[in-house]
N, C-alpha and C. Protein backbone atom coordinates (compact mmCIF):
# COMPACT_ATOMS: atom_id res chain seq x y z
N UNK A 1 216.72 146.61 50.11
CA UNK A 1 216.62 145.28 49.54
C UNK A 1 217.21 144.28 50.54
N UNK A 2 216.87 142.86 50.83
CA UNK A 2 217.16 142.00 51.37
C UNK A 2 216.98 140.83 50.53
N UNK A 3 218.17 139.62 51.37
CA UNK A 3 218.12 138.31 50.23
C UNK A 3 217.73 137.64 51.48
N UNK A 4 216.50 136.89 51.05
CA UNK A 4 216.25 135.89 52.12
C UNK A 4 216.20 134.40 51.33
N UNK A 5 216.80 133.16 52.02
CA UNK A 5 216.62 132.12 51.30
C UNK A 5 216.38 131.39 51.44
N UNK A 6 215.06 131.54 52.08
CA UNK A 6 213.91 130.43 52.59
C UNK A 6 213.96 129.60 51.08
N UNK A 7 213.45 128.27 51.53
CA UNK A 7 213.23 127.24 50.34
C UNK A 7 213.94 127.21 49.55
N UNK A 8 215.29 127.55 50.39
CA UNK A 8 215.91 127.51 48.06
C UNK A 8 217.70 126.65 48.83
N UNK A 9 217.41 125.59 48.98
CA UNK A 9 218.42 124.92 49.72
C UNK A 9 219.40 125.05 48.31
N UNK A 10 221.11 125.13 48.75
CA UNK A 10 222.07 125.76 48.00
C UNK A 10 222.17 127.02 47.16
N UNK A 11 221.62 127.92 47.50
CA UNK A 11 221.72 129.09 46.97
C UNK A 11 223.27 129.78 47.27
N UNK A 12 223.35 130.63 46.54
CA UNK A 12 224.86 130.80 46.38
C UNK A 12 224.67 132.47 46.34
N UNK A 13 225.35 133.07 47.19
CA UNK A 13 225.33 134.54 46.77
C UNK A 13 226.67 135.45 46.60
N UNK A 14 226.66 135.72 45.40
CA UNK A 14 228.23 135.42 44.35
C UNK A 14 229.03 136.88 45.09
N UNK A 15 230.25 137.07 45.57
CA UNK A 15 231.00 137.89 46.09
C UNK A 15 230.03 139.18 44.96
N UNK A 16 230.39 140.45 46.01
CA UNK A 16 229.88 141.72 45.31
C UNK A 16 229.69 142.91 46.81
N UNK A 17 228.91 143.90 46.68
CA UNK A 17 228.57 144.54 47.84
C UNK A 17 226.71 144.83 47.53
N UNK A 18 226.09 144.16 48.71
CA UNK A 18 224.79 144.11 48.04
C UNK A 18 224.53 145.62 48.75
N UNK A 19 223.32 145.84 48.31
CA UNK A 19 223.13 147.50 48.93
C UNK A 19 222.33 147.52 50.24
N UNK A 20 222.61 148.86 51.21
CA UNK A 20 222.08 148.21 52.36
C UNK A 20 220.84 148.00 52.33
N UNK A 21 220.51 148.00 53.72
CA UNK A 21 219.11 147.56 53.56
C UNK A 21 218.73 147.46 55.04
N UNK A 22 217.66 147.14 55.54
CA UNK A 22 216.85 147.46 56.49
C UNK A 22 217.06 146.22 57.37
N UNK A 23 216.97 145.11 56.08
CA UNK A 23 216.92 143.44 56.99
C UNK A 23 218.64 143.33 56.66
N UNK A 24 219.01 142.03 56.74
CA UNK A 24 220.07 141.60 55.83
C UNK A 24 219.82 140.30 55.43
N UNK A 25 220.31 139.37 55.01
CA UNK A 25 221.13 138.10 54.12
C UNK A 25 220.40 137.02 55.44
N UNK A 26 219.27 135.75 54.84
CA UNK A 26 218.65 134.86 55.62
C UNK A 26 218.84 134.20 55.31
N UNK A 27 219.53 132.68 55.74
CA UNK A 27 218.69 131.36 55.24
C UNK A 27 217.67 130.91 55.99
N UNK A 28 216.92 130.64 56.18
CA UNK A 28 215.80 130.00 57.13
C UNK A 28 215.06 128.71 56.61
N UNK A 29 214.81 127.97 57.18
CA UNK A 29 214.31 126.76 56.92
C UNK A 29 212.76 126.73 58.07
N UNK A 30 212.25 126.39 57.60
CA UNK A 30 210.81 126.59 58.27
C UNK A 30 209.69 125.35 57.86
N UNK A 31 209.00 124.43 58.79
CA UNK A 31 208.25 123.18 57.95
C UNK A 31 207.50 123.75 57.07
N UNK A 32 206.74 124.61 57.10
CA UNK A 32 205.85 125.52 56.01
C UNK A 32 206.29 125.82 54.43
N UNK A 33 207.85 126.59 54.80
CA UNK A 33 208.38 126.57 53.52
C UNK A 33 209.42 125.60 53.05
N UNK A 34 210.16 124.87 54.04
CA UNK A 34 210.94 123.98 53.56
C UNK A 34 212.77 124.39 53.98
N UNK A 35 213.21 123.90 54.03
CA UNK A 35 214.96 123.77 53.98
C UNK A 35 215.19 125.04 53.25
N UNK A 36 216.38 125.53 54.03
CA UNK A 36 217.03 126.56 53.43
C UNK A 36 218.85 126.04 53.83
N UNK A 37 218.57 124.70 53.40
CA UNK A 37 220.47 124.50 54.02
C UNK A 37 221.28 124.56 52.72
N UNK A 38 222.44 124.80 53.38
CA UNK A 38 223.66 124.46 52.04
C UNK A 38 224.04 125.73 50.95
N UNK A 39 223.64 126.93 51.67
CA UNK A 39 223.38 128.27 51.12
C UNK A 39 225.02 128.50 51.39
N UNK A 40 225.71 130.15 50.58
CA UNK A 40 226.84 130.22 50.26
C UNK A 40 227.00 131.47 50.66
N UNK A 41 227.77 132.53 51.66
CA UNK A 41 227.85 134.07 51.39
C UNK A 41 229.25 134.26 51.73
N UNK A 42 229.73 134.49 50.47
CA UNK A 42 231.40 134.39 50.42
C UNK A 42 232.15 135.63 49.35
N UNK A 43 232.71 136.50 49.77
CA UNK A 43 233.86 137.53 49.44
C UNK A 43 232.43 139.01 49.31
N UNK A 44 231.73 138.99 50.26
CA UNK A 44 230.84 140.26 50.49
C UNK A 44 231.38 141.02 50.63
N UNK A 45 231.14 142.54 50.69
CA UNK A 45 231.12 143.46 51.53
C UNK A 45 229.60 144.05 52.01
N UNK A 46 229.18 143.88 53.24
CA UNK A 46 228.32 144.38 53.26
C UNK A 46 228.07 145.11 54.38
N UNK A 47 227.25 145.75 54.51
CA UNK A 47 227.45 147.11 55.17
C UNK A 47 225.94 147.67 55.80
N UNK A 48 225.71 148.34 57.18
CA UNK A 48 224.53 148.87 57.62
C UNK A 48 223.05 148.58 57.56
N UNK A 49 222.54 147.37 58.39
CA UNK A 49 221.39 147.22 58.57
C UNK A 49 220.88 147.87 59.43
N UNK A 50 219.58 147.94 59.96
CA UNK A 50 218.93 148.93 60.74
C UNK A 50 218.24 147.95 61.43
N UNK A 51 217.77 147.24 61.21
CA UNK A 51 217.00 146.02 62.14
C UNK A 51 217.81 144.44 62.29
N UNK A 52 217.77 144.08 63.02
CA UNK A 52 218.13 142.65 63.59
C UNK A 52 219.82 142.29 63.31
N UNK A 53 220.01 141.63 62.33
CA UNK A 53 221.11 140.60 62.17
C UNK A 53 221.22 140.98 60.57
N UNK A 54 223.20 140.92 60.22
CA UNK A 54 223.46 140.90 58.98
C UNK A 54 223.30 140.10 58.07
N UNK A 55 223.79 138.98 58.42
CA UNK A 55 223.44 137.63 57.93
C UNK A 55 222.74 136.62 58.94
N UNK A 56 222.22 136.01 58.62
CA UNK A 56 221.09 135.23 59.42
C UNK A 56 220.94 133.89 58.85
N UNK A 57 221.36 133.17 59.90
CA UNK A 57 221.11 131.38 59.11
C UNK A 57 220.55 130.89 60.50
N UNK A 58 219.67 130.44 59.88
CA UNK A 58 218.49 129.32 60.62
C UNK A 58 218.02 128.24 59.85
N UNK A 59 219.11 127.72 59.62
CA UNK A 59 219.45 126.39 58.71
C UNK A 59 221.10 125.72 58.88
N UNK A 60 220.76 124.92 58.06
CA UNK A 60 222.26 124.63 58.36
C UNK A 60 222.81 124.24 56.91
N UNK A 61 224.48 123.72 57.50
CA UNK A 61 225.04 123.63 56.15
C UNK A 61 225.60 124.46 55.44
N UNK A 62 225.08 125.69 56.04
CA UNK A 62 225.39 127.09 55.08
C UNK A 62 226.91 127.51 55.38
N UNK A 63 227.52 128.14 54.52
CA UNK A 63 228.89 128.79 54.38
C UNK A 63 229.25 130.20 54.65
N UNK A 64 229.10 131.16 55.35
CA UNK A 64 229.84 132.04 55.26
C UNK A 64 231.56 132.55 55.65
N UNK A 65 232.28 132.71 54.43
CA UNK A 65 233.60 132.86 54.21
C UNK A 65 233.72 134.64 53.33
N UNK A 66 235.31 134.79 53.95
CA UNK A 66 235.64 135.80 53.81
C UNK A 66 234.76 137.30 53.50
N UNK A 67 233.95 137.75 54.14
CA UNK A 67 233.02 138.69 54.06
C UNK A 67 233.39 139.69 54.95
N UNK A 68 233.14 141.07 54.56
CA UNK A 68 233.27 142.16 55.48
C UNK A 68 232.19 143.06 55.90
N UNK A 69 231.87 142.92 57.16
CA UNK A 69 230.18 142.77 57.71
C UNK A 69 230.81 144.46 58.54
N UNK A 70 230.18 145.68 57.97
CA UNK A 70 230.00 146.00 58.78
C UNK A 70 228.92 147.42 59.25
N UNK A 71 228.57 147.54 60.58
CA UNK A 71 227.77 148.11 61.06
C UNK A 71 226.36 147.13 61.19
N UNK A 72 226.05 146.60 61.87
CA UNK A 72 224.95 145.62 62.06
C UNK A 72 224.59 146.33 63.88
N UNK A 73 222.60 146.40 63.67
CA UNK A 73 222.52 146.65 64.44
C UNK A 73 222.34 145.60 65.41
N UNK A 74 222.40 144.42 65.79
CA UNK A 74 222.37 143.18 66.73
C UNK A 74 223.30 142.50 66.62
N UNK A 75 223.79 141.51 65.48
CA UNK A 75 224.91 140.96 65.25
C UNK A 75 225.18 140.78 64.11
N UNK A 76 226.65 140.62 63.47
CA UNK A 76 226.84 140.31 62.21
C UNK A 76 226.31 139.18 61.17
N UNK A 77 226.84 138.28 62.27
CA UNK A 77 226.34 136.95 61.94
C UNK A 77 225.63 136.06 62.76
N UNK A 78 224.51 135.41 62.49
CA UNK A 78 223.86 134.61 64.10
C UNK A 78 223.45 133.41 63.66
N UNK A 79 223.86 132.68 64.10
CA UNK A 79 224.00 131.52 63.63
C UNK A 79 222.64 130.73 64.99
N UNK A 80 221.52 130.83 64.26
CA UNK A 80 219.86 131.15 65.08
C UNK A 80 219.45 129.67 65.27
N UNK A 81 219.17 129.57 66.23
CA UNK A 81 218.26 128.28 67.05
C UNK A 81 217.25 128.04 67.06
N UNK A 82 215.88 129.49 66.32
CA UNK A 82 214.98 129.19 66.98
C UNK A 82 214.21 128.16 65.91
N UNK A 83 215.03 128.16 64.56
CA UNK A 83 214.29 127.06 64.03
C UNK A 83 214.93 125.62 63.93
N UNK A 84 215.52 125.52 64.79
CA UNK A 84 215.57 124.35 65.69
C UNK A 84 216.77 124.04 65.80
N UNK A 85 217.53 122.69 66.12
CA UNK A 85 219.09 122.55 65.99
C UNK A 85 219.82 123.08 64.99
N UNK A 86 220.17 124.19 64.48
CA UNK A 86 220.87 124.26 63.52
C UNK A 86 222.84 123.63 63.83
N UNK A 87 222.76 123.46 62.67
CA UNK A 87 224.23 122.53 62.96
C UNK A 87 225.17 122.23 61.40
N UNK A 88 226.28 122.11 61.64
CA UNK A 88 227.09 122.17 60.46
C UNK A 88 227.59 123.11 59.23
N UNK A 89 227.21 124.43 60.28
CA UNK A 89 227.67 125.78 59.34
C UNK A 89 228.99 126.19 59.51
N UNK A 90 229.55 126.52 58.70
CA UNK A 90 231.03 127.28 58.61
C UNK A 90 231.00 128.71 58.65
N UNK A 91 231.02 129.21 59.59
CA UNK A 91 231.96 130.78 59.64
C UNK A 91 233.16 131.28 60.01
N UNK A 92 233.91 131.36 58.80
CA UNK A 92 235.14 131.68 59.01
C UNK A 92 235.58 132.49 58.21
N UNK A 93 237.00 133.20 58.65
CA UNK A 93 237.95 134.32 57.74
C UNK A 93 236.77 135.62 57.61
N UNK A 94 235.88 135.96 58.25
CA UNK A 94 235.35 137.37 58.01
C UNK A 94 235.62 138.71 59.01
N UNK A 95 235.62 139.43 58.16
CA UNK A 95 235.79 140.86 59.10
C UNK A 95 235.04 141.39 59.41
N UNK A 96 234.59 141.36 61.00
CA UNK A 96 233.28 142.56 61.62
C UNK A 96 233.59 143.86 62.10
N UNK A 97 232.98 144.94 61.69
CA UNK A 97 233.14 145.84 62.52
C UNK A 97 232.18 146.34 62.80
N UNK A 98 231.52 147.00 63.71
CA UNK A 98 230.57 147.97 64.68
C UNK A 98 229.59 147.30 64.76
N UNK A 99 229.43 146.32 65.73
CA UNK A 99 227.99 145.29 66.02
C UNK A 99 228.05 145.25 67.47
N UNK A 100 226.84 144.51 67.89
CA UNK A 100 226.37 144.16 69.48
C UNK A 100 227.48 143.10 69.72
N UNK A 101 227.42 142.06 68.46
CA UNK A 101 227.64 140.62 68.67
C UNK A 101 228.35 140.80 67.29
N UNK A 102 229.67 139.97 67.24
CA UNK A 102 230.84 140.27 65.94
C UNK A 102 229.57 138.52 65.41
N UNK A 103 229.97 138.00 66.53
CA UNK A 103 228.76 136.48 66.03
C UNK A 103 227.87 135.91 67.28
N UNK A 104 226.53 135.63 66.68
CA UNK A 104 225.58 135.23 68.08
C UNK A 104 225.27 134.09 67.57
N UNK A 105 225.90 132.79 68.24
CA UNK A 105 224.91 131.84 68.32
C UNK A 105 223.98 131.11 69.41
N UNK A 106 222.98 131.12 68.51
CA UNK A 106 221.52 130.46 69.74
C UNK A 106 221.86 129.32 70.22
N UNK A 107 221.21 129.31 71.80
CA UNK A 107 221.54 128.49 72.89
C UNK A 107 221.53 127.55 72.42
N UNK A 108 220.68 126.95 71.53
CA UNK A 108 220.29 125.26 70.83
C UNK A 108 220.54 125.04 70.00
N UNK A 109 221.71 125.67 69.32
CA UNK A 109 222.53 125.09 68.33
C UNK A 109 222.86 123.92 67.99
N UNK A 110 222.97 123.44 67.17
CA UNK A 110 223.67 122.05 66.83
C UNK A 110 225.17 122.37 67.17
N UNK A 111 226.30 121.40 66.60
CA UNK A 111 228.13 121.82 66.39
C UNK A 111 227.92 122.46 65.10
N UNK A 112 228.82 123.49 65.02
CA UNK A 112 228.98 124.84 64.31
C UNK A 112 230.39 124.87 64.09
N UNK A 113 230.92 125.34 63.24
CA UNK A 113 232.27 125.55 62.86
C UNK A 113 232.57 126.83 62.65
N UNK A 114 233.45 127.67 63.94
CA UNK A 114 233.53 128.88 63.44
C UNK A 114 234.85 129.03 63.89
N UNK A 115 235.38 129.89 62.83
CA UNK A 115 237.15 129.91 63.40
C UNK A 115 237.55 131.04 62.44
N UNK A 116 238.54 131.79 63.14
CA UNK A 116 239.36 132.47 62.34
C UNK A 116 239.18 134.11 61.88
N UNK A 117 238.14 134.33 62.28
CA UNK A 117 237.15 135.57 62.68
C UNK A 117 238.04 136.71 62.79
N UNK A 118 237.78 138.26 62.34
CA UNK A 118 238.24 139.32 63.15
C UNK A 118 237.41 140.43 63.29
N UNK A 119 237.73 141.02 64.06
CA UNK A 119 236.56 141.60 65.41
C UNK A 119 236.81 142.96 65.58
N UNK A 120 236.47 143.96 65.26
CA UNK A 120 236.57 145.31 65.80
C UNK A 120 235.76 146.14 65.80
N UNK A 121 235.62 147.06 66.85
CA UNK A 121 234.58 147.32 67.22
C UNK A 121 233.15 146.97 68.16
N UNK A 122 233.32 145.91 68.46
CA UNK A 122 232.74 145.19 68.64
C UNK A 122 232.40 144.90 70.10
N UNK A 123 230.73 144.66 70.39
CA UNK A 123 230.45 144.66 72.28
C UNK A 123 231.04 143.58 72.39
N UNK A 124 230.71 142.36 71.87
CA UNK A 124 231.27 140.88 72.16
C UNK A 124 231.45 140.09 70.40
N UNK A 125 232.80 139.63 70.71
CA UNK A 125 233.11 138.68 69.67
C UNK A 125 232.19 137.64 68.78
N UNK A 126 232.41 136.40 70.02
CA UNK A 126 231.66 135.26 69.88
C UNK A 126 230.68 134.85 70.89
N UNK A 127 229.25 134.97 70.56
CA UNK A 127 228.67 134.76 71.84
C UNK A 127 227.61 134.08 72.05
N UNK A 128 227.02 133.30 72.91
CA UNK A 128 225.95 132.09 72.88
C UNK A 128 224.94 132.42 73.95
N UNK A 129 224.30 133.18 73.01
CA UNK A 129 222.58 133.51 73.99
C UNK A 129 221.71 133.62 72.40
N UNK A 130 220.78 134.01 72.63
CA UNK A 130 219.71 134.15 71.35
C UNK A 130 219.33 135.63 70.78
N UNK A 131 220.02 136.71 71.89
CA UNK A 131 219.71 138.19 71.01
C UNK A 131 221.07 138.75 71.91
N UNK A 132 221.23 139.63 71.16
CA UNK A 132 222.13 140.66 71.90
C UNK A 132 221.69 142.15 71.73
N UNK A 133 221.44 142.81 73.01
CA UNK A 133 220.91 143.48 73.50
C UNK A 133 221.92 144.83 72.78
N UNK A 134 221.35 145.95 72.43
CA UNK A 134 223.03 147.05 72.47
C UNK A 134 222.53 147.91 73.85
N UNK A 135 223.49 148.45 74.27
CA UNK A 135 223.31 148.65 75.36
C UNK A 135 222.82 150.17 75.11
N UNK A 136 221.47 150.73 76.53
CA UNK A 136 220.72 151.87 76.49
C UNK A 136 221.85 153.00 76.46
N UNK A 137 221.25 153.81 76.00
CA UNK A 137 222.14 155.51 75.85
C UNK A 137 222.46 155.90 77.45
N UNK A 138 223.23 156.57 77.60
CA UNK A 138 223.65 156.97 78.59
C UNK A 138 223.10 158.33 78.71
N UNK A 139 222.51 159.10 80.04
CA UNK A 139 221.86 160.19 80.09
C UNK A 139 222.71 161.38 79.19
N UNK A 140 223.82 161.16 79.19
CA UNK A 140 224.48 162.40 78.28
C UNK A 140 224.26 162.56 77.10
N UNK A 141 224.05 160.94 76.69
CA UNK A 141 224.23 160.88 75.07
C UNK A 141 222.15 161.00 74.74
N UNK A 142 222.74 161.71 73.22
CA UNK A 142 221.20 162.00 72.29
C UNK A 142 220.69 160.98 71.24
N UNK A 143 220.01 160.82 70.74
CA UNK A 143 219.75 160.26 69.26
C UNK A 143 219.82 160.75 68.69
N UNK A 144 220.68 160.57 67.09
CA UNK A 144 220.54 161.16 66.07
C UNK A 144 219.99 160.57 64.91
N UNK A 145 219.89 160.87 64.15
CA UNK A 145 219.16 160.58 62.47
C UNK A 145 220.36 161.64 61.09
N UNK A 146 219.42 160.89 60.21
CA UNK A 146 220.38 161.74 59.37
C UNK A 146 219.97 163.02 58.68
N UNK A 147 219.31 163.37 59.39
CA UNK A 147 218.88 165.01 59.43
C UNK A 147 218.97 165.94 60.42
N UNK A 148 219.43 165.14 61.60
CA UNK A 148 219.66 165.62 62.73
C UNK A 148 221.28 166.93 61.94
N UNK A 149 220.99 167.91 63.39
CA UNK A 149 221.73 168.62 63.01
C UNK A 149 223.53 168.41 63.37
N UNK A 150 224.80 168.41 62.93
CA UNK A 150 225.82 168.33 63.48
C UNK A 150 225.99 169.45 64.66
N UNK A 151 225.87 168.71 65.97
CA UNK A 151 226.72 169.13 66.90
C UNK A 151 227.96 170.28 67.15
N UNK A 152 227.78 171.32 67.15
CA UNK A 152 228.91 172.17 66.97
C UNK A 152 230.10 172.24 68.13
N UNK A 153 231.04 172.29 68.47
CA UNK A 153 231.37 173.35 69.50
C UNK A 153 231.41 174.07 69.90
N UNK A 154 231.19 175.20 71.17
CA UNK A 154 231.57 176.74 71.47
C UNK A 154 231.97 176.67 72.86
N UNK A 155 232.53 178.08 72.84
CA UNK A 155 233.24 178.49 73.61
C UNK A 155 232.19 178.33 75.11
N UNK A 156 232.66 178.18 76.10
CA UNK A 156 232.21 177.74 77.30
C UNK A 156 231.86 179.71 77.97
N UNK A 157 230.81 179.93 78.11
CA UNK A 157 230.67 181.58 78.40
C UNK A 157 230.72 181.01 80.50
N UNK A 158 231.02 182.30 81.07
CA UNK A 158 231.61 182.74 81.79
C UNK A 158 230.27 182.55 82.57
């Protein structure tokens, strides 16, 4: 499941732990569908997306406070440019752990208000490009899934 909140300027998404999910948490504003500013994501826990960004605002105005973001595969929070200046969002007091980007904001941002943040795990904190890359596997390392088998140890033969 994902909450996206295109067109629905002030939407509010009430503290809880939503379940994971594939996408995560949007505001987007788009001329087609309209404003998505003034949206709310405050006392979350949320946890393991598989594609893009945890929370995602491409609007402005929006609030995210005290939330605990973690495992995101790109960034927790990205505070996105590509639908155009975004400007006048608050991110503050949240806890990231295991992301590319703890927060990505796009090059063409509007002023943004972000302060107070904590970070672990994390490739980069706070950072201003438009994607964050995770970095390729290293020849040693494998892919796993969750059927993959656990890895055992043994004894090193002679």
């Amino acid at each position: 499941m994902s909450i996206v909140g295109a067109r629905a300027s002030d939407l509010q998404l009430p503290s809880g732990t939503p379940p994971r999910a594939q996408f995560g948490i949007a505001f987007v504003s788009d001329p087609i569908s309209g404003l998505a500013d003034g949206g709310i994501v405050k006392g979350n826990k949320i946890s393991a997306t598989h594609i893009l960004d945890r929370i995602e605002l491409c609007s402005s105005s929006n609030t995210v406070h005290v939330n605990t973001i973690n495992g995101s595969a790109e960034s927790a929070i990205h505070v996105d440019s590509s639908c155009g200046p975004v400007m006048n969002n608050v991110v503050s007091d949240n806890t990231v752990n295991d992301a590319c980007a703890g927060i990505l904001v796009g090059t063409a941002a509007g002023p943004n208000d972000i302060d107070s943040n904590a970070f672990f795990n994390t490739r980069h904190t706070v950072m201003t490009v438009d994607q964050c890359t995770p970095p390729l596997m290293s020849v040693g390392q494998t892919a796993t899934s969750s059927t993959a088998q656990t890895l055992r140890p043994s004894a090193v033969r002679p």
